[in-house]
N, C-alpha and C. Protein backbone atom coordinates (compact mmCIF):
# COMPACT_ATOMS: atom_id res chain seq x y z
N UNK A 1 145.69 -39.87 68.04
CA UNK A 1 146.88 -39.73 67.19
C UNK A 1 147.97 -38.97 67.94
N UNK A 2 148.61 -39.47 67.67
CA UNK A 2 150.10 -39.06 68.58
C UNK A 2 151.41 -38.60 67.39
N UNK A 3 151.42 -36.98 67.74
CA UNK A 3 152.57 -36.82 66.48
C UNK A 3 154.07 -35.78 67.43
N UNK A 4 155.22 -36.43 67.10
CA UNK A 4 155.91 -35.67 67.68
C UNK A 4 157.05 -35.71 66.42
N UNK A 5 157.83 -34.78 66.96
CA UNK A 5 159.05 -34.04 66.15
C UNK A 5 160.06 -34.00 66.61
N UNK A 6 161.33 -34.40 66.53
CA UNK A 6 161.88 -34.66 67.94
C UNK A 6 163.68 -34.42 66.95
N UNK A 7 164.13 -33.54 67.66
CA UNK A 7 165.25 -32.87 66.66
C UNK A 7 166.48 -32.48 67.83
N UNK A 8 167.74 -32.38 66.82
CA UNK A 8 168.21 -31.80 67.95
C UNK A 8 169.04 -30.04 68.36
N UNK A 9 168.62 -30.06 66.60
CA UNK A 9 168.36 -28.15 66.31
C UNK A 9 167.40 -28.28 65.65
N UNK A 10 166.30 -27.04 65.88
CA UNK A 10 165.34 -27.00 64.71
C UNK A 10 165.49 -26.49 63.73
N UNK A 11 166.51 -25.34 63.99
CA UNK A 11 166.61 -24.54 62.36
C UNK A 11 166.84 -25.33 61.56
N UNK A 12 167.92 -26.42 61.51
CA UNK A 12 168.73 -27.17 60.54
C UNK A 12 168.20 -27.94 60.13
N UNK A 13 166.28 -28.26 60.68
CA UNK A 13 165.26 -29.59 59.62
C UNK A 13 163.72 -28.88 59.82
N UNK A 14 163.88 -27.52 59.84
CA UNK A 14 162.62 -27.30 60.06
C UNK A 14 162.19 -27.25 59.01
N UNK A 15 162.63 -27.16 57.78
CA UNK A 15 162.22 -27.50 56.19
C UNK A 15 161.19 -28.89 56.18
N UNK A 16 161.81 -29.49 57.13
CA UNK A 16 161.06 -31.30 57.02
C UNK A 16 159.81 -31.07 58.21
N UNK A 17 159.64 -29.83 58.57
CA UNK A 17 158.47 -30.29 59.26
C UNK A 17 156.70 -30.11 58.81
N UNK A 18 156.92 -29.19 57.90
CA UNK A 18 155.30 -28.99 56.91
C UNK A 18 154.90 -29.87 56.32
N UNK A 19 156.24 -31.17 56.34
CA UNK A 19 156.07 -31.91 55.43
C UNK A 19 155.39 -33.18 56.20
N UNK A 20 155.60 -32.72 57.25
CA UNK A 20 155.27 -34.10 58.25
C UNK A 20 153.72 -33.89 59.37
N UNK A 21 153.82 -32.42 59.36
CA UNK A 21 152.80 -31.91 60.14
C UNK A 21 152.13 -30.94 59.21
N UNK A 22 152.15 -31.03 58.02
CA UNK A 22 150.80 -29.83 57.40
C UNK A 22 151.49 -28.35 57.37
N UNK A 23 150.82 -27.62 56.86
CA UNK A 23 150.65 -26.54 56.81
C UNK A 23 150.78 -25.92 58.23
N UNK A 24 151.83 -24.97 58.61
CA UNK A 24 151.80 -24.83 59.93
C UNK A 24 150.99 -23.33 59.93
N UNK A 25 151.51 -22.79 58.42
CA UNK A 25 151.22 -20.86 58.75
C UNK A 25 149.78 -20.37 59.50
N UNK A 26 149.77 -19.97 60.58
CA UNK A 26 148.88 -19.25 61.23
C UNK A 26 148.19 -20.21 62.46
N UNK A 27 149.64 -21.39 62.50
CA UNK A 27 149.21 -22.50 63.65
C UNK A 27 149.05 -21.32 65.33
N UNK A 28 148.92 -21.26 66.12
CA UNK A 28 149.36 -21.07 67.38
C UNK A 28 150.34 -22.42 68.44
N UNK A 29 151.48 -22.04 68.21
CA UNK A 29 152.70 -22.46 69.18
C UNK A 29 152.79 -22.30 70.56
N UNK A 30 152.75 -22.57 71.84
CA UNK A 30 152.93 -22.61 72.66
C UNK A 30 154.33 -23.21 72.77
N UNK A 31 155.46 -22.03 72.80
CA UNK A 31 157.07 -22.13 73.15
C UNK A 31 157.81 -22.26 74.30
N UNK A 32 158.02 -23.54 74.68
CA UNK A 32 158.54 -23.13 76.15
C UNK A 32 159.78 -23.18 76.34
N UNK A 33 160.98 -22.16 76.35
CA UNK A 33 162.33 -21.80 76.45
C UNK A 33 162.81 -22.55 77.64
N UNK A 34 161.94 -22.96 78.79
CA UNK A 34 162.86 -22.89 79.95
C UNK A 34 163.95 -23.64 80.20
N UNK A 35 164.26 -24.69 79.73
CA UNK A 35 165.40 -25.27 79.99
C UNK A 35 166.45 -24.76 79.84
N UNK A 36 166.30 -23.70 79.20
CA UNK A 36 167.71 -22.80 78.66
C UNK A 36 167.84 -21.26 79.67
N UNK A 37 166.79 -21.40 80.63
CA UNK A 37 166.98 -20.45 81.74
C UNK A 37 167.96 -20.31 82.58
N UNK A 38 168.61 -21.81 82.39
CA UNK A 38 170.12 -21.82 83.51
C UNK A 38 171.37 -21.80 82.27
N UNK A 39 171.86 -21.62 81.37
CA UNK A 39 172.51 -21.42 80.41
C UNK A 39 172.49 -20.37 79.93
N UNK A 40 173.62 -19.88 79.22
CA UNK A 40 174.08 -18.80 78.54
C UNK A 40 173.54 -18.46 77.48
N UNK A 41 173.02 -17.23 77.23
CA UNK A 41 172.76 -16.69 76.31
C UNK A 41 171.25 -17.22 75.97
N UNK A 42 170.11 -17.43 77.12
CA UNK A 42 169.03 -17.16 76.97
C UNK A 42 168.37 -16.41 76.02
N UNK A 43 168.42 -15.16 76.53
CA UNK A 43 167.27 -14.67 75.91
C UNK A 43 167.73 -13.98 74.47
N UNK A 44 168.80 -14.45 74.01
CA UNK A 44 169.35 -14.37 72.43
C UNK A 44 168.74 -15.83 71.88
N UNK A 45 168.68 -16.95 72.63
CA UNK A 45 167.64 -18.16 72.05
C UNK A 45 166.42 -17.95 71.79
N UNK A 46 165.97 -17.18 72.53
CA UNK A 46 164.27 -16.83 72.70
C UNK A 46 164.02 -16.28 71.51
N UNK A 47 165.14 -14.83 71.12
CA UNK A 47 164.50 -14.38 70.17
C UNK A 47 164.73 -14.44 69.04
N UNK A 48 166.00 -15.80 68.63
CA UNK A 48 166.32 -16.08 67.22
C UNK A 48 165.02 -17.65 67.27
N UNK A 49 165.04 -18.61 68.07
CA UNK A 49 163.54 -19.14 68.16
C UNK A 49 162.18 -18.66 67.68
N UNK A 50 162.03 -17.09 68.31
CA UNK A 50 161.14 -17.15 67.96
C UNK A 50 160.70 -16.49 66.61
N UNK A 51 161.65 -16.16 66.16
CA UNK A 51 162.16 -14.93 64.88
C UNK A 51 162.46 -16.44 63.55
N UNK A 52 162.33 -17.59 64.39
CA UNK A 52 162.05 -18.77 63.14
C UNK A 52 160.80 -19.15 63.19
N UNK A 53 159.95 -19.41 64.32
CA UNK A 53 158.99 -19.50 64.29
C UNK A 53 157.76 -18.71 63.31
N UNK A 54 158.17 -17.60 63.88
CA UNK A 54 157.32 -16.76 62.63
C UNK A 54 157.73 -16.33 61.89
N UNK A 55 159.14 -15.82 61.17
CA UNK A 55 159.06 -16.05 59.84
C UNK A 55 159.77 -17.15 59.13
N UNK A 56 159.89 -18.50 59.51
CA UNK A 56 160.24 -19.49 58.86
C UNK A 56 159.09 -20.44 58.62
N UNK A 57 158.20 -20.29 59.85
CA UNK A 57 156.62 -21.30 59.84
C UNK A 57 156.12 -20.40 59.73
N UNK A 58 155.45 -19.59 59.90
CA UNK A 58 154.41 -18.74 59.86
C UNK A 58 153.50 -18.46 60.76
N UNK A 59 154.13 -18.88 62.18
CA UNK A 59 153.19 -19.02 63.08
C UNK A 59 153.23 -18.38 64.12
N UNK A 60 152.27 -18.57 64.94
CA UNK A 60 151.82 -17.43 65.99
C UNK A 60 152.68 -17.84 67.52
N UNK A 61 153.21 -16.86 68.07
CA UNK A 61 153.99 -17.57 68.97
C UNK A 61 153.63 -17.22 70.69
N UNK A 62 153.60 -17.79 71.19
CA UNK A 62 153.04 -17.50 72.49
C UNK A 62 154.16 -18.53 73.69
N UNK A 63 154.98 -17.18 73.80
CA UNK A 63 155.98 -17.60 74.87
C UNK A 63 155.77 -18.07 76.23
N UNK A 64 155.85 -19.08 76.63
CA UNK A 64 155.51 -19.79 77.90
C UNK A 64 156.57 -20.61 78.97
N UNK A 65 156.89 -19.77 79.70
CA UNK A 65 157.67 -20.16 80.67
C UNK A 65 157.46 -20.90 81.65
N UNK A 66 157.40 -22.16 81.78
CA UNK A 66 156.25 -23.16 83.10
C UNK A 66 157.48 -22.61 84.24
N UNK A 67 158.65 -22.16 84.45
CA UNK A 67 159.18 -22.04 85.66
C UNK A 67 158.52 -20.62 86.19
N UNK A 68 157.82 -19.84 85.28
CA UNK A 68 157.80 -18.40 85.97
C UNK A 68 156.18 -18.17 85.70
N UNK A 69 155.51 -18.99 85.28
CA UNK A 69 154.26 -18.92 84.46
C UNK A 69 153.10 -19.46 85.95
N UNK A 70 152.17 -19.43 85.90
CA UNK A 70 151.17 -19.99 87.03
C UNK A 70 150.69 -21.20 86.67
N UNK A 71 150.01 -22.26 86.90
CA UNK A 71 150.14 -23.46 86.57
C UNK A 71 148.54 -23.32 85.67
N UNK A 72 147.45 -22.45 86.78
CA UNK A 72 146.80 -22.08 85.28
C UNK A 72 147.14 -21.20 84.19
N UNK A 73 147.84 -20.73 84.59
CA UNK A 73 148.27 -19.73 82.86
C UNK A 73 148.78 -20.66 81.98
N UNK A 74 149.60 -21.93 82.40
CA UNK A 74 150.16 -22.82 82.03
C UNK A 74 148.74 -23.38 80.79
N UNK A 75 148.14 -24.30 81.95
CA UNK A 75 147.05 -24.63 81.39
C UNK A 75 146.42 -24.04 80.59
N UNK A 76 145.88 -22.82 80.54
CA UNK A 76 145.36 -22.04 79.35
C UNK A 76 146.66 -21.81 78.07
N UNK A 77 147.82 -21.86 77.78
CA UNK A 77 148.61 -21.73 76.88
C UNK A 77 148.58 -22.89 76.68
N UNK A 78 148.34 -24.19 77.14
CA UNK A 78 148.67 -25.03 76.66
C UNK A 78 147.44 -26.11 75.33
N UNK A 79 146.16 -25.43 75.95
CA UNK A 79 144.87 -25.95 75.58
C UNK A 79 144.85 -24.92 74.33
N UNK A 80 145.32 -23.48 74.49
CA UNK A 80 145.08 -22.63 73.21
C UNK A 80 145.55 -22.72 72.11
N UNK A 81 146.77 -23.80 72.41
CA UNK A 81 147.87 -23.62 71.37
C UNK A 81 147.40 -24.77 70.86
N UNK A 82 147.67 -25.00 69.11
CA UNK A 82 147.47 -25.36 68.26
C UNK A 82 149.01 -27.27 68.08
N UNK A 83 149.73 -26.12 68.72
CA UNK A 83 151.26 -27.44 68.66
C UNK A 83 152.38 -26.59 70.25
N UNK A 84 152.76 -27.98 70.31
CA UNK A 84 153.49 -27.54 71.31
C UNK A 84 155.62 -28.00 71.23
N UNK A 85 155.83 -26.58 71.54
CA UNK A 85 156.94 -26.27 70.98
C UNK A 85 158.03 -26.78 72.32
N UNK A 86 159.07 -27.66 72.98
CA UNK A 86 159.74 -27.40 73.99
C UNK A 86 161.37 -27.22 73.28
N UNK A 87 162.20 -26.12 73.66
CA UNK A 87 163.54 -25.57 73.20
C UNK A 87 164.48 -26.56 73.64
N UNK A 88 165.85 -26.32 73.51
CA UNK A 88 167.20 -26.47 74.44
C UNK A 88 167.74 -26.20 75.32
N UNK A 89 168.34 -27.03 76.30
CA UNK A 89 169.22 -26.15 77.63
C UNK A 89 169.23 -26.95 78.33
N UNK A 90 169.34 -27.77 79.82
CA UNK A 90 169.16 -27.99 80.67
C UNK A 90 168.14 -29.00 80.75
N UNK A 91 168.26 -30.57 80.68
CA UNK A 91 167.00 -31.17 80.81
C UNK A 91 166.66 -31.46 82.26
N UNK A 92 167.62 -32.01 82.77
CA UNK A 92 167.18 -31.87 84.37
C UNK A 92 166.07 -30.69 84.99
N UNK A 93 167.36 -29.07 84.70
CA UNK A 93 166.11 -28.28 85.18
C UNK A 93 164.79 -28.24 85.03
N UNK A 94 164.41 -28.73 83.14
CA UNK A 94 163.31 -28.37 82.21
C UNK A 94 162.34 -29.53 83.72
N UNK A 95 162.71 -30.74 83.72
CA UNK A 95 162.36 -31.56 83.75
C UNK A 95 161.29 -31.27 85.43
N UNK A 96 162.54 -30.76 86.31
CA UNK A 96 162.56 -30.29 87.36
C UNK A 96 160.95 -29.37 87.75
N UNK A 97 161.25 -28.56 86.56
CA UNK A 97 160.08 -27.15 86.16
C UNK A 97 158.80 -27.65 85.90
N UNK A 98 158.85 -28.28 85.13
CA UNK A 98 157.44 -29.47 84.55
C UNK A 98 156.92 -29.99 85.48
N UNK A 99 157.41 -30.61 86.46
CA UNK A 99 156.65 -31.26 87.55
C UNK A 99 156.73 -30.30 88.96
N UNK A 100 157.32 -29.72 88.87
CA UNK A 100 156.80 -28.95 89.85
C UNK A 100 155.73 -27.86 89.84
N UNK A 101 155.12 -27.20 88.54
CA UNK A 101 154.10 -27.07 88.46
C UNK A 101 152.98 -27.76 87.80
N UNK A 102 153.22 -28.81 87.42
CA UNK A 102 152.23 -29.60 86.69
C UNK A 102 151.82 -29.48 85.61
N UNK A 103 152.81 -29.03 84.70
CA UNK A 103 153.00 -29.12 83.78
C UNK A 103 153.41 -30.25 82.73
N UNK A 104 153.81 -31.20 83.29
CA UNK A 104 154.10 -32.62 82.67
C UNK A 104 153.19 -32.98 82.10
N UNK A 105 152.24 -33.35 83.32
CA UNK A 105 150.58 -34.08 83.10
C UNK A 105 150.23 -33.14 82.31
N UNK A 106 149.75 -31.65 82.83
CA UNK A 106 149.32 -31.12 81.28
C UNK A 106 149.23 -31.61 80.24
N UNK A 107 151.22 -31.52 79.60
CA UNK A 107 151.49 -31.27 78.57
C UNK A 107 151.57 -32.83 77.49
N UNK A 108 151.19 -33.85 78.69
CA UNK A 108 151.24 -35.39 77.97
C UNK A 108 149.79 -35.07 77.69
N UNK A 109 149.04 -34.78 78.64
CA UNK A 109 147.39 -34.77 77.65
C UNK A 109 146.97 -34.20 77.11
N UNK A 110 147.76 -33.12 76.08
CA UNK A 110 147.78 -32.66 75.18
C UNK A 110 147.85 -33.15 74.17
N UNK A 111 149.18 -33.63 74.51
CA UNK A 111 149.77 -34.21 72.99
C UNK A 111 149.14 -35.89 72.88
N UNK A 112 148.86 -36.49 73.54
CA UNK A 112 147.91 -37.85 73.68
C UNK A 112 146.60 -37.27 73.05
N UNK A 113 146.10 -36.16 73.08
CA UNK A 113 145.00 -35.74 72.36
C UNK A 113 145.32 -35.66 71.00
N UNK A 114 146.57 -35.43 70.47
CA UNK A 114 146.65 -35.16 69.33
C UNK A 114 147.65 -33.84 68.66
N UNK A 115 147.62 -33.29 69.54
CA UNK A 115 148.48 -31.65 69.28
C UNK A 115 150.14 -32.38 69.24
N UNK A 116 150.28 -31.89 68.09
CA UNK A 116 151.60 -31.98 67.34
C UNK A 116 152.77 -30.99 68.73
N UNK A 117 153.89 -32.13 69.03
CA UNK A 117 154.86 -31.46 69.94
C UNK A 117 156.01 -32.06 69.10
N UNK A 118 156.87 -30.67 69.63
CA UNK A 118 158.08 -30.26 68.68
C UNK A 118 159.13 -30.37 69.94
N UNK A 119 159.92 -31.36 69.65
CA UNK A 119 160.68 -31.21 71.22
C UNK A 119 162.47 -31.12 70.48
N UNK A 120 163.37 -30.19 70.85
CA UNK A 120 164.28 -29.94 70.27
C UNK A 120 165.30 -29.97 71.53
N UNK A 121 166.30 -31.08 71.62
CA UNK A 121 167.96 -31.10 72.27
C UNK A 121 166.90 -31.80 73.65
N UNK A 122 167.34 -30.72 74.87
CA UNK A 122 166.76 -31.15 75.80
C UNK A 122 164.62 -31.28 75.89
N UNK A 123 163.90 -30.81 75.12
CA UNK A 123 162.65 -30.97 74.48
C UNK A 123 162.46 -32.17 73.79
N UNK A 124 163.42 -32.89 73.39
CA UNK A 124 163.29 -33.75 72.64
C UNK A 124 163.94 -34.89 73.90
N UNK A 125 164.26 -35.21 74.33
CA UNK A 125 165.16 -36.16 75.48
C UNK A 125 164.00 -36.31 76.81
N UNK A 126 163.56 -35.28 76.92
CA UNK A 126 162.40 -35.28 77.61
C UNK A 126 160.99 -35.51 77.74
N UNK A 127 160.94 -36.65 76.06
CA UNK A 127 159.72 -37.30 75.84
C UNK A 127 159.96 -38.86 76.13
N UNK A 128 161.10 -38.89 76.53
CA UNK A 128 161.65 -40.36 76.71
C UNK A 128 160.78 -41.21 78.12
N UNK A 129 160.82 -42.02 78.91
CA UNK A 129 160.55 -42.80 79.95
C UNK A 129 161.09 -41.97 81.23
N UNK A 130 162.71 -41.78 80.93
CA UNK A 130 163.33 -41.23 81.98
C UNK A 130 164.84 -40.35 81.48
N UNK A 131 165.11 -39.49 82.05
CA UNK A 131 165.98 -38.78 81.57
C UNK A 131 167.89 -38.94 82.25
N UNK A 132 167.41 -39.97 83.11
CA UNK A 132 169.32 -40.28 83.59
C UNK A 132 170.37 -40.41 83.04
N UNK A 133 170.20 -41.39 81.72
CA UNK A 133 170.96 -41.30 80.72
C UNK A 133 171.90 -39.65 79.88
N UNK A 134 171.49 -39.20 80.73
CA UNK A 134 172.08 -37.59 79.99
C UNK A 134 172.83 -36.71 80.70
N UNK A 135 172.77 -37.49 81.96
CA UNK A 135 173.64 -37.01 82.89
C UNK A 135 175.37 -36.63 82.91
N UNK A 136 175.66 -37.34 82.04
CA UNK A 136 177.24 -36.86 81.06
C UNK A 136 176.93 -35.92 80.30
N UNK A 137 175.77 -35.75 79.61
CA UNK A 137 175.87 -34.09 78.94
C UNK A 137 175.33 -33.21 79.45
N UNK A 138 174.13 -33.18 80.67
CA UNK A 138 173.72 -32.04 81.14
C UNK A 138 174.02 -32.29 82.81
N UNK A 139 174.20 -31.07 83.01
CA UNK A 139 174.50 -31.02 84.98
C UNK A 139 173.35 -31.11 85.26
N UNK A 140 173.55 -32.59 86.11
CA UNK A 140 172.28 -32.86 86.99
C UNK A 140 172.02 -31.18 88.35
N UNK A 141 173.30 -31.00 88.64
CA UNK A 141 173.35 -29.64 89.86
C UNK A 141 172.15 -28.25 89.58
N UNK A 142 171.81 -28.50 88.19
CA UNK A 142 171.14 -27.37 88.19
C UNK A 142 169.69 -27.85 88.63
N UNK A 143 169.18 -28.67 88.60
CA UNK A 143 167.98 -29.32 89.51
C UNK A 143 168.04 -30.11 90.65
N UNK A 144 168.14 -29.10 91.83
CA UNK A 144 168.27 -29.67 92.90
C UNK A 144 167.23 -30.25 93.74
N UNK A 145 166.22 -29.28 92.93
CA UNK A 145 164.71 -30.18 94.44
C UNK A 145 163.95 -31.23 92.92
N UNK A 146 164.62 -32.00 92.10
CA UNK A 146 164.31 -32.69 91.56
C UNK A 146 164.79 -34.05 92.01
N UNK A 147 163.64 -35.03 92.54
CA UNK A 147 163.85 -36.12 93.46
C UNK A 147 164.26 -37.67 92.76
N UNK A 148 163.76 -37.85 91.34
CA UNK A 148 164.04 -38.59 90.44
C UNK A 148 164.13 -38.31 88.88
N UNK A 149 164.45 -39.09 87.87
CA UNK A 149 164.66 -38.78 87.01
C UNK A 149 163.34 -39.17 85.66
N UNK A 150 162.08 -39.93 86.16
CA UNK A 150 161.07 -39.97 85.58
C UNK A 150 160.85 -38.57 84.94
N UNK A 151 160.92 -38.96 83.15
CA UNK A 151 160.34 -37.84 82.22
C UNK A 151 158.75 -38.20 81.73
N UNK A 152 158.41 -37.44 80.77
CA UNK A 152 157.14 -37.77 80.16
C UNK A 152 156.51 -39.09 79.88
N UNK A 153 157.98 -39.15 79.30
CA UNK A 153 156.49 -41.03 78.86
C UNK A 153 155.82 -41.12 77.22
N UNK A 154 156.74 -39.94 76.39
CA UNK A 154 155.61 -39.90 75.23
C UNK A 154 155.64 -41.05 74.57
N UNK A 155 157.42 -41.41 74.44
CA UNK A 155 157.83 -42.27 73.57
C UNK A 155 158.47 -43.73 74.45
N UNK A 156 158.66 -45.03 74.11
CA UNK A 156 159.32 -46.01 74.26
C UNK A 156 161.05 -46.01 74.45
N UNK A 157 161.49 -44.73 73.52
CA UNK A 157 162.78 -44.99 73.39
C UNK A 157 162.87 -43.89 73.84
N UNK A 158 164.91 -43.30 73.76
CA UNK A 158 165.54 -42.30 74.54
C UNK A 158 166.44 -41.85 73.67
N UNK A 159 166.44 -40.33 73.04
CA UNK A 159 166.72 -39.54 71.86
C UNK A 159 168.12 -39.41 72.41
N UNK A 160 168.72 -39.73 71.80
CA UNK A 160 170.25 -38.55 72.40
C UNK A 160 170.69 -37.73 70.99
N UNK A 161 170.70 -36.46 71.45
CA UNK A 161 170.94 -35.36 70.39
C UNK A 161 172.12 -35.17 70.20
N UNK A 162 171.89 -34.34 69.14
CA UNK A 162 173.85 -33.68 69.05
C UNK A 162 174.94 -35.18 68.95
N UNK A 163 174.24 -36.37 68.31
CA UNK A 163 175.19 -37.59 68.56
C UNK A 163 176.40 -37.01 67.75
N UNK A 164 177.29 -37.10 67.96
CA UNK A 164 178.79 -37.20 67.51
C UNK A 164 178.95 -35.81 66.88
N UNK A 165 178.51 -34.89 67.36
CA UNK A 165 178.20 -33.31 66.59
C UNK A 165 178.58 -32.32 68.06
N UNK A 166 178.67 -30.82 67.40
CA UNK A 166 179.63 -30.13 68.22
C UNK A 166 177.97 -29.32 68.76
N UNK A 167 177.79 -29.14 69.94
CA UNK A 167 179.44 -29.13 71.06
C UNK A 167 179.69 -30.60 71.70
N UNK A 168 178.81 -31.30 71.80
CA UNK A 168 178.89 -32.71 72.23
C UNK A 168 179.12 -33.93 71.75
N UNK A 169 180.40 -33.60 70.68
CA UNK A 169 181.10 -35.00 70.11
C UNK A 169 181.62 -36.09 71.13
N UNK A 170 182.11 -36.02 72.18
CA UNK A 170 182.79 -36.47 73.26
C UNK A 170 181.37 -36.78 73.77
N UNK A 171 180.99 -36.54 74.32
CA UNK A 171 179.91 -36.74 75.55
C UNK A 171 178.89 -37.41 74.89
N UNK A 172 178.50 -36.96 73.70
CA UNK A 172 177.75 -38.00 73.21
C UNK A 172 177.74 -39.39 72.59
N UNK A 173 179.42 -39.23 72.57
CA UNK A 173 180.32 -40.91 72.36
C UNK A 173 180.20 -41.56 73.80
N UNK A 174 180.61 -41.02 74.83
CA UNK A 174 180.84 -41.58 76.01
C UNK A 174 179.15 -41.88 76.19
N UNK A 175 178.11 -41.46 76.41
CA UNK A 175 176.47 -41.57 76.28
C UNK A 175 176.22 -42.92 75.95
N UNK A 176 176.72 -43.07 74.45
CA UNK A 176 176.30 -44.05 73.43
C UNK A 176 177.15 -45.63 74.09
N UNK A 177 178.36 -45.33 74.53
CA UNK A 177 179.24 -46.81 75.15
C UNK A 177 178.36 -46.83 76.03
N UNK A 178 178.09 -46.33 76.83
CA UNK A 178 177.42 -46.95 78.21
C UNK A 178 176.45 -46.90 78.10
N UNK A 179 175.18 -46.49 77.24
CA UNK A 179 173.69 -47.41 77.28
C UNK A 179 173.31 -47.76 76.03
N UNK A 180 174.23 -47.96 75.53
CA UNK A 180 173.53 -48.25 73.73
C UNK A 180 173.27 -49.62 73.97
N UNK A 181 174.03 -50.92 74.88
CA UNK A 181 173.43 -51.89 75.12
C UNK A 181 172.23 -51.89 76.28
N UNK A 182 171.91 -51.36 76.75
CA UNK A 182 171.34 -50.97 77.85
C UNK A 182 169.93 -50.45 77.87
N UNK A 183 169.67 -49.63 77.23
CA UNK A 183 168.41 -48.75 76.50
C UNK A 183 168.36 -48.31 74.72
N UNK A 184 166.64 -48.88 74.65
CA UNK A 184 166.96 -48.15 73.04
C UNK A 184 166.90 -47.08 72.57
N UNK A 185 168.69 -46.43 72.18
CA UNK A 185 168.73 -45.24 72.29
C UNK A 185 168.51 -44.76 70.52
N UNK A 186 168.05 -43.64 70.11
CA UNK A 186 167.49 -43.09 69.10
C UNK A 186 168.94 -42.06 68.31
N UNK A 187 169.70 -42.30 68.34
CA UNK A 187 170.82 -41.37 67.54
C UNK A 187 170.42 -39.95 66.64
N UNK A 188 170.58 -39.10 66.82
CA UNK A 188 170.27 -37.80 65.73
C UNK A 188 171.39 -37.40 66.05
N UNK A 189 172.16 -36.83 64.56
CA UNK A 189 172.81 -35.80 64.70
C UNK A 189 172.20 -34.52 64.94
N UNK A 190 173.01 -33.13 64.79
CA UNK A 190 172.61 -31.49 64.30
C UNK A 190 171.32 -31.36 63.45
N UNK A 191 171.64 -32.73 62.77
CA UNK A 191 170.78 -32.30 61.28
C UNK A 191 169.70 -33.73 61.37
N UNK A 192 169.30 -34.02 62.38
CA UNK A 192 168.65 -35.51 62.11
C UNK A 192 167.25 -34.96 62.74
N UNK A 193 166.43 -36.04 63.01
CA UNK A 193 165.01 -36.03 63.55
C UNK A 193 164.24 -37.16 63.57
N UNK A 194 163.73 -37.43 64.91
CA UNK A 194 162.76 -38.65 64.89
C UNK A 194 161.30 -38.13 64.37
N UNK A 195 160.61 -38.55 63.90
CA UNK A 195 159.50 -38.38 63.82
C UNK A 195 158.36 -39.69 63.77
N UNK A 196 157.53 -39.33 64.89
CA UNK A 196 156.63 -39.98 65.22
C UNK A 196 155.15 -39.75 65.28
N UNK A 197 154.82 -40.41 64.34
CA UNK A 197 153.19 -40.84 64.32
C UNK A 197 152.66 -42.05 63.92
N UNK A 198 152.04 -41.89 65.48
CA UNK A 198 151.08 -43.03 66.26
C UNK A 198 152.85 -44.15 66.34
N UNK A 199 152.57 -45.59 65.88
CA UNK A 199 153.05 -46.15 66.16
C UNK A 199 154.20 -46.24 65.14
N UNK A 200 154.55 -45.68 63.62
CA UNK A 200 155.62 -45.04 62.94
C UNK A 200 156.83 -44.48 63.72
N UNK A 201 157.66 -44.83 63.59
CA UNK A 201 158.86 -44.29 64.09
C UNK A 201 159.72 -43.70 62.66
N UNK A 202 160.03 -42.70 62.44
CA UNK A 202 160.92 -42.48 61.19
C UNK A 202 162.35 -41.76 61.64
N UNK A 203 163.57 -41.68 61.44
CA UNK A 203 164.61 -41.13 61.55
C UNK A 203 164.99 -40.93 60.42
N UNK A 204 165.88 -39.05 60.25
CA UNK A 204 165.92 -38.68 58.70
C UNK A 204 167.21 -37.69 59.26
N UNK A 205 168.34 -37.79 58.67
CA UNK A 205 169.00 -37.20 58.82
C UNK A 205 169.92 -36.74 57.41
N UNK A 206 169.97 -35.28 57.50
CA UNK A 206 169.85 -34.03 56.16
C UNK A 206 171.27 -34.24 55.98
């Protein structure tokens, strides 16, 4: 069973996620911020993230950084945790980070096992086939020893967040002209969400 969550803020539908994944209170989360390591105002994400995590879900949070983390520490946060959480920021870098410690593979045979992943903005774009398409909203420059643009693989299609919503009203119009014939792209606004299980596709936007 294959369940993902795929948003492009979480605060603004995390109401819809108990509803889709159970009872989360006293889940263990494995959170991984890093994409938002090259962007502003980090570690004010980290701790309003994780200040929803536990008191909006109820859950246990275990911060995991695959750029600064060891690839087994990786591995052990990733097998302990109950659901797996990836943030906003930077998908290139995120993307960059993931495979260079091996964290990708990890984190697909995880969630191919079954563990519920929560992928939000660039977390969510990064369950797609490949991540090029995003290259108008995120600087490819911040991943430089990243050699191609192959992402995970969870899903068939390619999320673009923030569609027609601030800060990326523009960029996510210009996105949508040039591959909406091209690739099947998944639209969410601020307030939208794919949700997927097994072969269900649902889109819900608040």
């Amino acid at each position: 069973m294959v369940k993902l969550f795929l948003v492009s803020m979480l605060n603004n539908v995390c109401d819809l996620l108990p509803k889709f994944a159970g009872d989360l209170h006293g889940k263990r989360v494995a959170y991984i911020p890093t994409a938002s390591n090259v962007e502003r105002g980090h570690q004010t994400m980290v701790r309003s993230e994780t200040k929803l995590l536990v008191n909006r879900l109820g859950m246990q949070v275990n911060v995991l950084d695959v750029a600064t983390a060891s690839t087994a520490a990786i591995k052990a946060g990733l097998q302990a945790a109950d659901v797996i959480y990836i943030s906003g920021g930077n998908t290139f870098y995120l993307l960059q980070e993931l495979r260079r410690t091996g964290a990708d593979q990890l984190l697909v045979n995880e969630v191919n096992a079954g563990k519920l992943y929560i992928g939000e903005s660039a977390g969510a774009a990064i369950a797609a086939p490949d991540i090029g398409y995003l290259s108008l909203m995120d600087s490819t420059k911040k991943a430089p020893d990243l050699p191609n643009y192959h992402a995970l693989k969870l899903v068939d299609f390619y999320v673009l967040p923030h569609y027609l919503s601030f800060p990326f009203k523009r960029k996510s119009q210009q996105i949508f002209a040039k591959y909406s014939t091209k690739l099947p792209l998944k639209t969410i606004s601020n307030h939208g969400v794919v949700m997927v299980n097994n072969d269900i596709v649902t889109i819900t936007e608040k």
